[in-house]
C-alpha atoms as a PDB file:
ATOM      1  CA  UNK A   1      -7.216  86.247  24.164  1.00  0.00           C
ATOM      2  CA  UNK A   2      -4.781  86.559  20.974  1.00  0.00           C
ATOM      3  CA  UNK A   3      -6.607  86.124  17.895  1.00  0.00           C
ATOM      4  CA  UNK A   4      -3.685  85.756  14.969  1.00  0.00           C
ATOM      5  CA  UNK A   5      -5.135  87.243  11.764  1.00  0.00           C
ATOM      6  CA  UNK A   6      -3.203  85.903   8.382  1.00  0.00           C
ATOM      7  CA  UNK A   7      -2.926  89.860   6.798  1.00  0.00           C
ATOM      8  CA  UNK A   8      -1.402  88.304   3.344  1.00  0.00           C
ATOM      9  CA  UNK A   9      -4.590  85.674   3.026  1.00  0.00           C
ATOM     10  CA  UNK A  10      -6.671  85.933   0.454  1.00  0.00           C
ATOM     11  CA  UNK A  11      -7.438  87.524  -3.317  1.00  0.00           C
ATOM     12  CA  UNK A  12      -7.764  91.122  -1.750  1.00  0.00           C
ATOM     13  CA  UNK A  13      -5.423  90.907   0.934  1.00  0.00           C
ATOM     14  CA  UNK A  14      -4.043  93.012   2.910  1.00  0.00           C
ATOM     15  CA  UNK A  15      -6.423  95.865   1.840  1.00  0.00           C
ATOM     16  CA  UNK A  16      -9.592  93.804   2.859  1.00  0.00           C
ATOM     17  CA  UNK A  17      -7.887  91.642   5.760  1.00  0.00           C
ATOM     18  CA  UNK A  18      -6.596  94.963   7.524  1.00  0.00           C
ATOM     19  CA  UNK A  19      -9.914  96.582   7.143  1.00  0.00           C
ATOM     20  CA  UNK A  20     -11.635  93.722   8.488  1.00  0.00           C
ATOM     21  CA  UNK A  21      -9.485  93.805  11.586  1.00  0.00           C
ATOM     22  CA  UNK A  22     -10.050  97.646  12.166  1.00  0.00           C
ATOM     23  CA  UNK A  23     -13.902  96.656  12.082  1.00  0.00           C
ATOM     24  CA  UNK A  24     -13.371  93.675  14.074  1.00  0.00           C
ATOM     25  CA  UNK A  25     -11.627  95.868  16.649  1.00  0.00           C
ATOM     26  CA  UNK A  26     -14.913  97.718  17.334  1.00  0.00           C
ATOM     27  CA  UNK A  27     -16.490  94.711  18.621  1.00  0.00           C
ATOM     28  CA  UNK A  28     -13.888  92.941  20.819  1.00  0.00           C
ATOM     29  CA  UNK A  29     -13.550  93.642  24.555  1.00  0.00           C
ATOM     30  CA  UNK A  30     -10.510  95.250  25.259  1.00  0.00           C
ATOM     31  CA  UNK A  31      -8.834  92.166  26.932  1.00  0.00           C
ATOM     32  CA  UNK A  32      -8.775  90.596  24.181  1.00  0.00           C
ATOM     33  CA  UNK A  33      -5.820  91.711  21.037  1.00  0.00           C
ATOM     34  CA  UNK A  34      -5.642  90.673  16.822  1.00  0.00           C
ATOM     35  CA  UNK A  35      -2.510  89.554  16.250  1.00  0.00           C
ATOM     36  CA  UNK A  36      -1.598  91.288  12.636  1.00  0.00           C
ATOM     37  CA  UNK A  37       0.790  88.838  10.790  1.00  0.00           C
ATOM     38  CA  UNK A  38       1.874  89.962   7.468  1.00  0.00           C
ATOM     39  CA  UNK A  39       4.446  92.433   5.714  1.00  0.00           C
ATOM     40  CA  UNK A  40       4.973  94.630   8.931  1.00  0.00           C
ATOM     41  CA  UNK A  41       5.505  97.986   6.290  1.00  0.00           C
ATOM     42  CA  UNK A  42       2.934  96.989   4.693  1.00  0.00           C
ATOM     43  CA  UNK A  43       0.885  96.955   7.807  1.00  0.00           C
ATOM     44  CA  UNK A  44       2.415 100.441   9.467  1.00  0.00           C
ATOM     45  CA  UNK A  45       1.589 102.331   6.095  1.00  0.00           C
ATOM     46  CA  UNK A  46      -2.069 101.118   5.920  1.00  0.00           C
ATOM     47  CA  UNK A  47      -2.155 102.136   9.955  1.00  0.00           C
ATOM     48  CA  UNK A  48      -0.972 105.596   9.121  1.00  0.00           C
ATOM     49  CA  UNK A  49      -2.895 105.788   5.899  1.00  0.00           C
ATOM     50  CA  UNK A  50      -6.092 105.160   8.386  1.00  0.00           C
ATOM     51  CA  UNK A  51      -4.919 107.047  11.307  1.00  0.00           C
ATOM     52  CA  UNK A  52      -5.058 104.279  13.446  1.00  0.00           C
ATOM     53  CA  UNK A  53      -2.486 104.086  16.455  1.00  0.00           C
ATOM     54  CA  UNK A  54      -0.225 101.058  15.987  1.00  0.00           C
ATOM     55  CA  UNK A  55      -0.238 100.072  19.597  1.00  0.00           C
ATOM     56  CA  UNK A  56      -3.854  99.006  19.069  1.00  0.00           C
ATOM     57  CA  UNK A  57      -2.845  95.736  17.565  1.00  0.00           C
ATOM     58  CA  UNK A  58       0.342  93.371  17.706  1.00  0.00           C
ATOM     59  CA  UNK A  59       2.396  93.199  14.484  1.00  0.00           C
ATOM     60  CA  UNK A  60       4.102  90.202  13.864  1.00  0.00           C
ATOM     61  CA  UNK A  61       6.559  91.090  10.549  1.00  0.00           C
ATOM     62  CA  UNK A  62       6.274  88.004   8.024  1.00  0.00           C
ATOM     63  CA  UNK A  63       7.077  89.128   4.296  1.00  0.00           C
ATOM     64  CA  UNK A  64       6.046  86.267   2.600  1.00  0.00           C
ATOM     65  CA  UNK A  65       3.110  84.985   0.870  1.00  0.00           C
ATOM     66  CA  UNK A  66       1.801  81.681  -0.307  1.00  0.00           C
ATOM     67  CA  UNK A  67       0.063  81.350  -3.419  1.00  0.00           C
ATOM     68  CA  UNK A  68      -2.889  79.626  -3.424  1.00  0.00           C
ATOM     69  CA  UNK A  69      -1.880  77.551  -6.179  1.00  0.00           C
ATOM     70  CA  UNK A  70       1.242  76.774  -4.662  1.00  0.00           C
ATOM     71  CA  UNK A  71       1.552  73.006  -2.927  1.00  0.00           C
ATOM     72  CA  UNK A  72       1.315  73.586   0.792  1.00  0.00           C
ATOM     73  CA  UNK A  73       3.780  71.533   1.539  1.00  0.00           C
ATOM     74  CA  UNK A  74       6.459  72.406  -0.378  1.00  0.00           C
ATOM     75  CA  UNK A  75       5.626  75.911   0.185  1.00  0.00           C
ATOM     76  CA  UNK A  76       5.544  75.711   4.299  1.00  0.00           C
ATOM     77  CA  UNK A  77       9.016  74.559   3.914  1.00  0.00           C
ATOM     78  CA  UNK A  78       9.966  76.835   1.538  1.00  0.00           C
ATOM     79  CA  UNK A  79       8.594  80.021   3.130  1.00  0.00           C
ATOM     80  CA  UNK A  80       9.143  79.401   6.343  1.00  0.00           C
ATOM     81  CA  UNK A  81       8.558  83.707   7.001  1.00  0.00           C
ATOM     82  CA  UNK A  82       5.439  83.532   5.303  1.00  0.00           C
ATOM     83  CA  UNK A  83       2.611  85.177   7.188  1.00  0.00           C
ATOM     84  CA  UNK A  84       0.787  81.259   7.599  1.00  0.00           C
ATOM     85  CA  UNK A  85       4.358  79.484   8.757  1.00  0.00           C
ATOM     86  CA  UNK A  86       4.714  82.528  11.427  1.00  0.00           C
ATOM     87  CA  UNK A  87       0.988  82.301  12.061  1.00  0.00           C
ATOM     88  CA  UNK A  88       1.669  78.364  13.047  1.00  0.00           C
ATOM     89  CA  UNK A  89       4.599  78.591  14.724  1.00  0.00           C
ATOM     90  CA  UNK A  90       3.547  81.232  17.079  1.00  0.00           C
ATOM     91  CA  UNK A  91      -0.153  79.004  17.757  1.00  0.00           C
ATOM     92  CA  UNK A  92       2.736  75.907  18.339  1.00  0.00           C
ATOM     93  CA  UNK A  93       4.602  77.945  21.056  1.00  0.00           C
ATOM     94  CA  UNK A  94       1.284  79.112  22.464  1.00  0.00           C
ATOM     95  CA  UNK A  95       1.979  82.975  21.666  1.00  0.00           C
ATOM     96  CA  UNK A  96      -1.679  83.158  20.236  1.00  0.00           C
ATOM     97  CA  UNK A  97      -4.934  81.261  21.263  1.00  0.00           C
ATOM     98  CA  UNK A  98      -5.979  81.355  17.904  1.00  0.00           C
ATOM     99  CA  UNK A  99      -5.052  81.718  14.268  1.00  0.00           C
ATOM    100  CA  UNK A 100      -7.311  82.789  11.047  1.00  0.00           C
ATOM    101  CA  UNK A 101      -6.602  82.814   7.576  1.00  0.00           C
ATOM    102  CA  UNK A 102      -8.669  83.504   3.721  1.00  0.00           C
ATOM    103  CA  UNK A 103      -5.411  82.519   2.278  1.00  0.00           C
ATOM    104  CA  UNK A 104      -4.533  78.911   1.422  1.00  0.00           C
ATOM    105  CA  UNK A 105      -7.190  76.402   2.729  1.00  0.00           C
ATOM    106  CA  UNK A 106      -4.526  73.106   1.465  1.00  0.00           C
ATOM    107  CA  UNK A 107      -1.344  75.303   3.235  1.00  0.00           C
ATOM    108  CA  UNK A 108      -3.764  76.131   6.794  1.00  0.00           C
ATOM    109  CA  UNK A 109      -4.729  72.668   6.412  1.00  0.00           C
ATOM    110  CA  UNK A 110      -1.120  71.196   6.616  1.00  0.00           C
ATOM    111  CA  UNK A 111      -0.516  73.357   8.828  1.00  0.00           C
ATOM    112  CA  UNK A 112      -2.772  72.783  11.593  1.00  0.00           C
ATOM    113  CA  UNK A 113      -1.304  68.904  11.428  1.00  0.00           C
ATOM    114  CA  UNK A 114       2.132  69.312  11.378  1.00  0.00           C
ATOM    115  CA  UNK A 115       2.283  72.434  13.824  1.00  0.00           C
ATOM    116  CA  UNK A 116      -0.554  71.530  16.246  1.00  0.00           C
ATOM    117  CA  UNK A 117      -1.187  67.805  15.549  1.00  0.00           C
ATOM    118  CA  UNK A 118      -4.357  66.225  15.149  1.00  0.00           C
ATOM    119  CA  UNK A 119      -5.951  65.472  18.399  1.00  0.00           C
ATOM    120  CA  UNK A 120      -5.789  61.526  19.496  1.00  0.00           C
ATOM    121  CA  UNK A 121      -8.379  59.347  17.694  1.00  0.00           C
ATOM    122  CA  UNK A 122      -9.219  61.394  14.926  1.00  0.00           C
ATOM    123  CA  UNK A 123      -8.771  59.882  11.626  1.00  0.00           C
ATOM    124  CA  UNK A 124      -8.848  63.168   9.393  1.00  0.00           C
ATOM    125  CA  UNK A 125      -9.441  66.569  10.406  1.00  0.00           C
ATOM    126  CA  UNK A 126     -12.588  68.256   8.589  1.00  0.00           C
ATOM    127  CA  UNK A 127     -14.498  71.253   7.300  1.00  0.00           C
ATOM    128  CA  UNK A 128     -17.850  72.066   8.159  1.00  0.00           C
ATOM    129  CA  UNK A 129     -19.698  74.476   6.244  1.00  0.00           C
ATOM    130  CA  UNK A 130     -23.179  76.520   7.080  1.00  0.00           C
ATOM    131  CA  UNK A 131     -26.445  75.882   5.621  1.00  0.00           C
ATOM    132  CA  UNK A 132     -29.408  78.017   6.726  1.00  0.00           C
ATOM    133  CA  UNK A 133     -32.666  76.333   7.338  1.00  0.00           C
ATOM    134  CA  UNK A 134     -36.076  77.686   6.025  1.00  0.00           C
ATOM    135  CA  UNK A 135     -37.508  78.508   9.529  1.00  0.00           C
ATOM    136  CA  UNK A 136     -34.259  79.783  11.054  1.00  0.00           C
ATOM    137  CA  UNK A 137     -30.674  78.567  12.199  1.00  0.00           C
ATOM    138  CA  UNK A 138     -28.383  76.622  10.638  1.00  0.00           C
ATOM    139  CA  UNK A 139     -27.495  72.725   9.446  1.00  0.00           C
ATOM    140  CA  UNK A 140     -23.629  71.676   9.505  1.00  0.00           C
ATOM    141  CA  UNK A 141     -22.805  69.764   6.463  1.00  0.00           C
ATOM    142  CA  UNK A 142     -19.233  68.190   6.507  1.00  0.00           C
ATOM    143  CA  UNK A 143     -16.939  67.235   5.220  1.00  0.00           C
ATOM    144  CA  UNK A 144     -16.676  70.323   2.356  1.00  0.00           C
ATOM    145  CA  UNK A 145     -13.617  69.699   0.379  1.00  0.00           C
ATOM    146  CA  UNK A 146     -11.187  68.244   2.943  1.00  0.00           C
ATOM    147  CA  UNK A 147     -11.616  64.739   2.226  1.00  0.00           C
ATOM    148  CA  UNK A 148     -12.949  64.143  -0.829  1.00  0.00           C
ATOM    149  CA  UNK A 149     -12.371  60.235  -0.975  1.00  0.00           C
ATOM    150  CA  UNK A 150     -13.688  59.070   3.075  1.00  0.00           C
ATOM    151  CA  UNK A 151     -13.874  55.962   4.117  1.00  0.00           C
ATOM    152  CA  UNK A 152     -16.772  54.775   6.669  1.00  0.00           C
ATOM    153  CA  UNK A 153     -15.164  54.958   9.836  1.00  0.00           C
ATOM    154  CA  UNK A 154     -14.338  58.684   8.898  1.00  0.00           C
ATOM    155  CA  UNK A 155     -17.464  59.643   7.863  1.00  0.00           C
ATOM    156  CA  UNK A 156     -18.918  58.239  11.116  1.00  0.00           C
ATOM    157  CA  UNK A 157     -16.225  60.907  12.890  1.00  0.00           C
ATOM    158  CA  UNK A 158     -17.513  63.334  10.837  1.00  0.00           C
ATOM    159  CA  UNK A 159     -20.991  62.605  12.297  1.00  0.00           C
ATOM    160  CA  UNK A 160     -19.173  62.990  15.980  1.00  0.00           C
ATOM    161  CA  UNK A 161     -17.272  66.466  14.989  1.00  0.00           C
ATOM    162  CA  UNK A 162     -20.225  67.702  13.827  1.00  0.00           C
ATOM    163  CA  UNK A 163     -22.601  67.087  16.236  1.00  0.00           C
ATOM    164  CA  UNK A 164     -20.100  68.611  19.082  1.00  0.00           C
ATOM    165  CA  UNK A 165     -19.694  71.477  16.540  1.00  0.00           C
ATOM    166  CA  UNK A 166     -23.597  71.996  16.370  1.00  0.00           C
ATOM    167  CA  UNK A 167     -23.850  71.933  20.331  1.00  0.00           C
ATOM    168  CA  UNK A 168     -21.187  73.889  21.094  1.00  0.00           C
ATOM    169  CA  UNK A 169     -20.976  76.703  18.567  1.00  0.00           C
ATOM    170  CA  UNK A 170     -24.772  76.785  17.780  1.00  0.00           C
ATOM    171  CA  UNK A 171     -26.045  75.567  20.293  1.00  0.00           C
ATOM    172  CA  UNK A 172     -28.235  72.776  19.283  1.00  0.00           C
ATOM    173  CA  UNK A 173     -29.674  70.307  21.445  1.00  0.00           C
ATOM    174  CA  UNK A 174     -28.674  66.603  20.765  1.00  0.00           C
ATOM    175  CA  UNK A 175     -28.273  67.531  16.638  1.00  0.00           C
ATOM    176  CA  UNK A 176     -29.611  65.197  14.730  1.00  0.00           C
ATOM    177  CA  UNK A 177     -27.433  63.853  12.402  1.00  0.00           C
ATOM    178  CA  UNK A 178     -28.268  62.573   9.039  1.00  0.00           C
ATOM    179  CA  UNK A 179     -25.858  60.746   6.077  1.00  0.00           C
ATOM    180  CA  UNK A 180     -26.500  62.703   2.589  1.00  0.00           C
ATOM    181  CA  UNK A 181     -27.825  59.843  -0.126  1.00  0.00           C
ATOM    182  CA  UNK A 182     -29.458  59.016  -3.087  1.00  0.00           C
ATOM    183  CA  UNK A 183     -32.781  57.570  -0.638  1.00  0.00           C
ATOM    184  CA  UNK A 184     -33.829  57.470   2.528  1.00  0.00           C
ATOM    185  CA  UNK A 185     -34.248  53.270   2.364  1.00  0.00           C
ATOM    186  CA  UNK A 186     -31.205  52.126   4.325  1.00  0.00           C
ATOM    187  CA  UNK A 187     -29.668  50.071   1.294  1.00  0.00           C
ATOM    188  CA  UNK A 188     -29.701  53.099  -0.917  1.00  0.00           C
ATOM    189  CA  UNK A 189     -26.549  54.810  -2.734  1.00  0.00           C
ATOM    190  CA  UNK A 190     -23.065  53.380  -2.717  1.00  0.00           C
ATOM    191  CA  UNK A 191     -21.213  51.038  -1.277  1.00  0.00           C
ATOM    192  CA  UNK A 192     -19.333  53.382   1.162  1.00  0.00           C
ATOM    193  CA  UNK A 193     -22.926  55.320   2.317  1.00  0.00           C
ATOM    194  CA  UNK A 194     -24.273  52.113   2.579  1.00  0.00           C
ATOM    195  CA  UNK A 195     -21.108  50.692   5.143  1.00  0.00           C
ATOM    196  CA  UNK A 196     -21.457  54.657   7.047  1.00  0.00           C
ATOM    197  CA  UNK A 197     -24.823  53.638   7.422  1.00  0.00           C
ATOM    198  CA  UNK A 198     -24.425  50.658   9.214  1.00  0.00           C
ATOM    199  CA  UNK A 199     -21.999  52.239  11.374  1.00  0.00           C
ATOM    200  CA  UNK A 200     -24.155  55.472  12.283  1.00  0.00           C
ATOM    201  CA  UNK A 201     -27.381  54.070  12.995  1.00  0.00           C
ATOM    202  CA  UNK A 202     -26.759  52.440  16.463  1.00  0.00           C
ATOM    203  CA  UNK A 203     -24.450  55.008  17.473  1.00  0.00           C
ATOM    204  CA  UNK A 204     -23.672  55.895  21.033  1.00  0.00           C
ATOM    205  CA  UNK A 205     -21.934  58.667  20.398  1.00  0.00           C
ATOM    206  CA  UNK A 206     -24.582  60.711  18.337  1.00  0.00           C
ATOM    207  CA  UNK A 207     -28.097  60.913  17.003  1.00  0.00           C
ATOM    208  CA  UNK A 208     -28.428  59.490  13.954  1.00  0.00           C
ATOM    209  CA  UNK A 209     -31.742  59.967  12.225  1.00  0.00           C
ATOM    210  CA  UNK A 210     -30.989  58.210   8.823  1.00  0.00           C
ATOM    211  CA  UNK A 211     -30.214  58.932   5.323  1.00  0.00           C
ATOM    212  CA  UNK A 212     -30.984  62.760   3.909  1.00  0.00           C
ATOM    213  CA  UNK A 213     -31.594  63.395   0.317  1.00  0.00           C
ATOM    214  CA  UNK A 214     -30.664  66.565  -1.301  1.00  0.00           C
ATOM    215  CA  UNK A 215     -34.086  68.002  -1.502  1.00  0.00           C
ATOM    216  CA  UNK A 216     -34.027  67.883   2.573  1.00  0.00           C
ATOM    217  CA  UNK A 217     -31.099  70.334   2.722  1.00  0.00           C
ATOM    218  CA  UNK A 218     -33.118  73.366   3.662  1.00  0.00           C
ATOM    219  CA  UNK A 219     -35.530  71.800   5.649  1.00  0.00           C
ATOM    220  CA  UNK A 220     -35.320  71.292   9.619  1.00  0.00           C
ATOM    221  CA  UNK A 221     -35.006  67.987   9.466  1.00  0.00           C
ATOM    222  CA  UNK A 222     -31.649  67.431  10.184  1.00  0.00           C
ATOM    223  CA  UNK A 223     -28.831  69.450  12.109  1.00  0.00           C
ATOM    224  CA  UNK A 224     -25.508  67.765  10.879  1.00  0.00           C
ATOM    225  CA  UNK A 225     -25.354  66.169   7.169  1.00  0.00           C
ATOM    226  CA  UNK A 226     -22.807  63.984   6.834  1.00  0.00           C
ATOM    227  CA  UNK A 227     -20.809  63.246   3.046  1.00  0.00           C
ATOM    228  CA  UNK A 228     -17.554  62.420   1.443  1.00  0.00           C
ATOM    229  CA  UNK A 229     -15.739  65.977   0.967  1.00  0.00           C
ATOM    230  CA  UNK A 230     -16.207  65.534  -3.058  1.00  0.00           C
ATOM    231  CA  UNK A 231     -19.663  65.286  -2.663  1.00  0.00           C
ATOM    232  CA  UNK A 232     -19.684  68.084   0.324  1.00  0.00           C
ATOM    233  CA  UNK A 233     -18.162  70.477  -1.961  1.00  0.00           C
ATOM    234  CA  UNK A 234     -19.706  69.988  -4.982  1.00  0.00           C
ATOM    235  CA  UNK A 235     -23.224  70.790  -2.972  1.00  0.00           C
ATOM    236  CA  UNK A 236     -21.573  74.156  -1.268  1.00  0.00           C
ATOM    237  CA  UNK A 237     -20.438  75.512  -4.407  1.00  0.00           C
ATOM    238  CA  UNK A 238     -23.658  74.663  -5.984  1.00  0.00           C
ATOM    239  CA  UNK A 239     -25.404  76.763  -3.080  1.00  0.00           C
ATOM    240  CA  UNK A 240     -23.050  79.321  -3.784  1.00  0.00           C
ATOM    241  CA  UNK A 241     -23.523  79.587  -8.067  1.00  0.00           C
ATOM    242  CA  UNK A 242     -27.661  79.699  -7.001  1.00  0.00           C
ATOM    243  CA  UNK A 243     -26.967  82.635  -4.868  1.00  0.00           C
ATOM    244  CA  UNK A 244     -24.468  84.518  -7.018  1.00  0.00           C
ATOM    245  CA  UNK A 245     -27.761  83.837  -9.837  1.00  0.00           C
ATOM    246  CA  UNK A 246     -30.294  85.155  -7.595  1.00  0.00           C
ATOM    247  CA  UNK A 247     -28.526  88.461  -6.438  1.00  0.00           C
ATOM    248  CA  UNK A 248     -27.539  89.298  -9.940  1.00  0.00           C
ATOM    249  CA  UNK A 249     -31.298  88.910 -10.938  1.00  0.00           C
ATOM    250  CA  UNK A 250     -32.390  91.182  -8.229  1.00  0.00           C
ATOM    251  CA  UNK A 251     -33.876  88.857  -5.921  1.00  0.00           C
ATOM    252  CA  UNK A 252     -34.667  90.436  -2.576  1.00  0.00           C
ATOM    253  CA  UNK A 253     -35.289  88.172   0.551  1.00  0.00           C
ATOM    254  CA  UNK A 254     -34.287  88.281   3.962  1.00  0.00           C
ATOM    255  CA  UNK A 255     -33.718  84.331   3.803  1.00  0.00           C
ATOM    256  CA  UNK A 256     -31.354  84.361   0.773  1.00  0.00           C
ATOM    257  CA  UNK A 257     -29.475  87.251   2.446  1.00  0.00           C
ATOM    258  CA  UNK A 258     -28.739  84.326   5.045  1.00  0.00           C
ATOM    259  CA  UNK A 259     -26.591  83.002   2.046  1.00  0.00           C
ATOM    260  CA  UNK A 260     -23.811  85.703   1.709  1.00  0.00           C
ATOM    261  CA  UNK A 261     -21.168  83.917   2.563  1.00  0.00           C
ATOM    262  CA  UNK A 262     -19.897  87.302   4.416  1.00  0.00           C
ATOM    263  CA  UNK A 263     -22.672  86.312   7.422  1.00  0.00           C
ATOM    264  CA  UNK A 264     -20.431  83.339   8.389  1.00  0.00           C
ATOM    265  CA  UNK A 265     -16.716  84.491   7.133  1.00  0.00           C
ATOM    266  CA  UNK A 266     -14.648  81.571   8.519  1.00  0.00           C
ATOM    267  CA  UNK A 267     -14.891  77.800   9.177  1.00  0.00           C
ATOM    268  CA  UNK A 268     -13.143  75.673  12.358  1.00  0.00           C
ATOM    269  CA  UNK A 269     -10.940  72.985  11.032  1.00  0.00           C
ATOM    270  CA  UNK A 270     -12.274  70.529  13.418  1.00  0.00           C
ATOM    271  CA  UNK A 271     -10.232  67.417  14.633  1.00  0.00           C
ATOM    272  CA  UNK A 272      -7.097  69.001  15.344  1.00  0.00           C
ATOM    273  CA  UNK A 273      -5.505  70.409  18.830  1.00  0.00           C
ATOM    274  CA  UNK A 274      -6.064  74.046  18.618  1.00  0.00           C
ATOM    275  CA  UNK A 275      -8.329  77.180  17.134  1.00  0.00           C
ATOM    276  CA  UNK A 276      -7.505  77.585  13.425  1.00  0.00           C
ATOM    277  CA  UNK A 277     -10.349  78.892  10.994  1.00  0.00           C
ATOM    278  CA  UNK A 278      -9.936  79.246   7.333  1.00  0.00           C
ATOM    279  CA  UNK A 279     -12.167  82.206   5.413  1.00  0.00           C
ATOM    280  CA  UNK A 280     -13.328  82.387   1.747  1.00  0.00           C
ATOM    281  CA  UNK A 281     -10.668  83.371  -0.976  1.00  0.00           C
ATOM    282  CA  UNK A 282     -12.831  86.231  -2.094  1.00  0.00           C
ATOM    283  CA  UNK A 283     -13.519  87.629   1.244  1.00  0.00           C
ATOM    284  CA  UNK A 284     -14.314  91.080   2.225  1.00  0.00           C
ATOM    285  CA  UNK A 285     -13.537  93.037   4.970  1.00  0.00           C
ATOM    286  CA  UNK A 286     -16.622  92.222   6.448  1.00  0.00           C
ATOM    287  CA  UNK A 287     -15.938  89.033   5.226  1.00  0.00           C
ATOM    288  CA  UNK A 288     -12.966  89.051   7.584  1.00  0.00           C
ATOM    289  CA  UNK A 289     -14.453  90.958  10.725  1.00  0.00           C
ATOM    290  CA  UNK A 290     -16.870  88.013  10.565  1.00  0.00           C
ATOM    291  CA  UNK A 291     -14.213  85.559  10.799  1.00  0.00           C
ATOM    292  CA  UNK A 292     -12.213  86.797  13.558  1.00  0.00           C
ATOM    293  CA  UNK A 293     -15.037  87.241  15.649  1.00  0.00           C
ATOM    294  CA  UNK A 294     -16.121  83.826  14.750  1.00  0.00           C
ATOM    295  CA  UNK A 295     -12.441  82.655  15.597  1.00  0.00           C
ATOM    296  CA  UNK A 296     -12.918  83.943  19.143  1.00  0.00           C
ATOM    297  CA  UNK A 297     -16.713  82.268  19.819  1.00  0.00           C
ATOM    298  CA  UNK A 298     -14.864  78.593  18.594  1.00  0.00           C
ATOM    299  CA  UNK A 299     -11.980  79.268  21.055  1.00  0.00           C
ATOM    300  CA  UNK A 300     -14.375  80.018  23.756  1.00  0.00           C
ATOM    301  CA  UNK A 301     -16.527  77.414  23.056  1.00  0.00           C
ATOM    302  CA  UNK A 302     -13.657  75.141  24.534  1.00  0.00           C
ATOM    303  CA  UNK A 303     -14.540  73.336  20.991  1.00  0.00           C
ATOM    304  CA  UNK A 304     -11.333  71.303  20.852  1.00  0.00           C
ATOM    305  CA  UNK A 305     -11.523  70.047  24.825  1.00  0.00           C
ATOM    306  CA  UNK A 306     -15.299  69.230  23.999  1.00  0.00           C
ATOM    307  CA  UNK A 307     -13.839  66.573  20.732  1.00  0.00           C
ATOM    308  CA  UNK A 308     -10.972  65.335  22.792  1.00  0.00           C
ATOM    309  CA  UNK A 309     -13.447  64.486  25.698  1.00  0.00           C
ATOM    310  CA  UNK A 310     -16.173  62.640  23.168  1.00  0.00           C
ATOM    311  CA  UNK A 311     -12.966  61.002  21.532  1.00  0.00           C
ATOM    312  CA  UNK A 312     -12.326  59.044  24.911  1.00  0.00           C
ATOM    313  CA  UNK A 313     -15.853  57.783  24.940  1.00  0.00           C
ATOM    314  CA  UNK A 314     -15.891  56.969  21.349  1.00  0.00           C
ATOM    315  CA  UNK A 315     -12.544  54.891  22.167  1.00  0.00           C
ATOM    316  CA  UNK A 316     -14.441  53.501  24.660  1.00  0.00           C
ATOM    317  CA  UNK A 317     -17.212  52.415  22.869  1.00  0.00           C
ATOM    318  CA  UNK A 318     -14.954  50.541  20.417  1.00  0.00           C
END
């Protein structure tokens, strides 16, 4: 397969992005190529700086950058040889499989929908992020920032996206879902919870195991939490702060290690009609290896034909 790698992504781009590829090169079979996309001088120099052979990757020349605090939009438009407009076009005309980024999560987001559409049914795409349980693996918990004002019948799809996502990238068994609130009593928290509740719990299309409160995040009693992307990101980057804490107080464990956000380096954007993965800001070159061979276990997960085939029974079940 052809992994396209965003080189210009991210606050330490292209240093950590190309050195992330070089590692990432290591560990992919040699049918399958990274796609560098980026300043293609840029790019050579590092190569020859490294003594790497060119011919070991593709180079796709795009010069220019978006900002992260730039509006996506405007800026797609704008910069249409940017290294995340090339990136889309080329996953449009099906010259990649698959297309990464740490740059712009609001520009990869717009993206995906206007260059490979959002696949039929889906309300809103999403964001999943990674959550590692006590006694081992890992709970979903989406939406994280996408959609921070969801309406019920969107947080039910999240339920459905990340359930698939569960069974088909970790492997999970019929995930149980769960819908993050204030109680477990079925009237508890707000008046949109309490409407996603009633919509969840005689689902066909997943398990639904009832409300989760925050103190049940580490625990395995859930596989897929469910919340509003306000909410879902305010609870990552809390996760995030208490690990930053704990390293820089010397805390040694092997289950807090799970919390480096370098173990997981890249998220599916789920709901839309292709591979497309967006990594931290602040990522690493491990960071990035992580992500691109993350990119290639969504794509061969068949992740996207797995949501188009639940959305026809979900129609169904309408």
């Amino acid at each position: 397969m052809r992994i396209g790698l965003d080189v210009s992504g991210g606050d330490f781009a292209p240093k950590a992005t190309l050195q992330g590829a070089l590692m990432a090169l290591k560990e992919l079979p040699a049918s399958d190529q990274i796609v560098l996309i980026g300043d293609k001088e840029i790019i050579l120099s590092f190569l020859k700086e490294e003594k790497v052979d060119p011919a070991k990757f593709s180079i796709v020349d795009a010069p220019e950058v978006i900002g992260m605090d730039e509006q996506p939009t405007k800026a797609l438009i704008n910069k249409s040889e940017s290294s995340i407009a090339v990136g889309f076009r080329m996953l449009k005309h099906k010259e990649i499989h698959a297309f990464a980024s740490a740059g712009s999560s609001g520009a990869m987001m717009v993206g995906s929908i206007y260059s490979v559409n959002t696949i039929q049914g889906i309300i809103r795409p999403s964001t999943p992020a990674y959550i590692p349980k006590e006694n081992g693996g890992h709970c979903i918990l989406i939406d994280v920032g996408t959609n921070p004002d969801s309406k019920p019948d969107v947080m039910y799809q999240f339920g459905l996206l990340g359930a698939i996502f569960a069974e088909s990238v970790f492997h999970v068994k019929r995930p149980r879902v769960g819908l993050l609130n204030i109680g477990a009593e079925e009237k508890k928290g707000s008046l949109t919870t309490q409407s996603a509740f009633q919509l969840m719990k005689d689902s066909k299309d997943f398990h639904f195991v009832g409300n989760v409160e925050g103190r049940e995040l580490f625990r395995d009693n859930v596989d897929v939490i469910v919340c509003d992307g306000f909410v879902g990101n305010i609870v990552l980057k809390q996760i995030e702060a208490m690990y930053r804490v704990f390293v820089k107080r010397g805390f040694k464990d092997t289950y807090l290690d799970r919390f480096n956000y370098e173990n997981y380096g890249g998220t599916p954007i789920l709901g839309i009609n292709s591979t497309v993965l967006v990594g931290h800001g602040i990522s690493n070159g491990n960071a990035i290896r992580k992500m691109i061979l993350m990119t290639k276990e969504v794509y061969e997960s068949k992740l996207t034909s797995k949501i188009k085939h639940a959305l026809e029974r979900f129609t169904l079940n309408q």
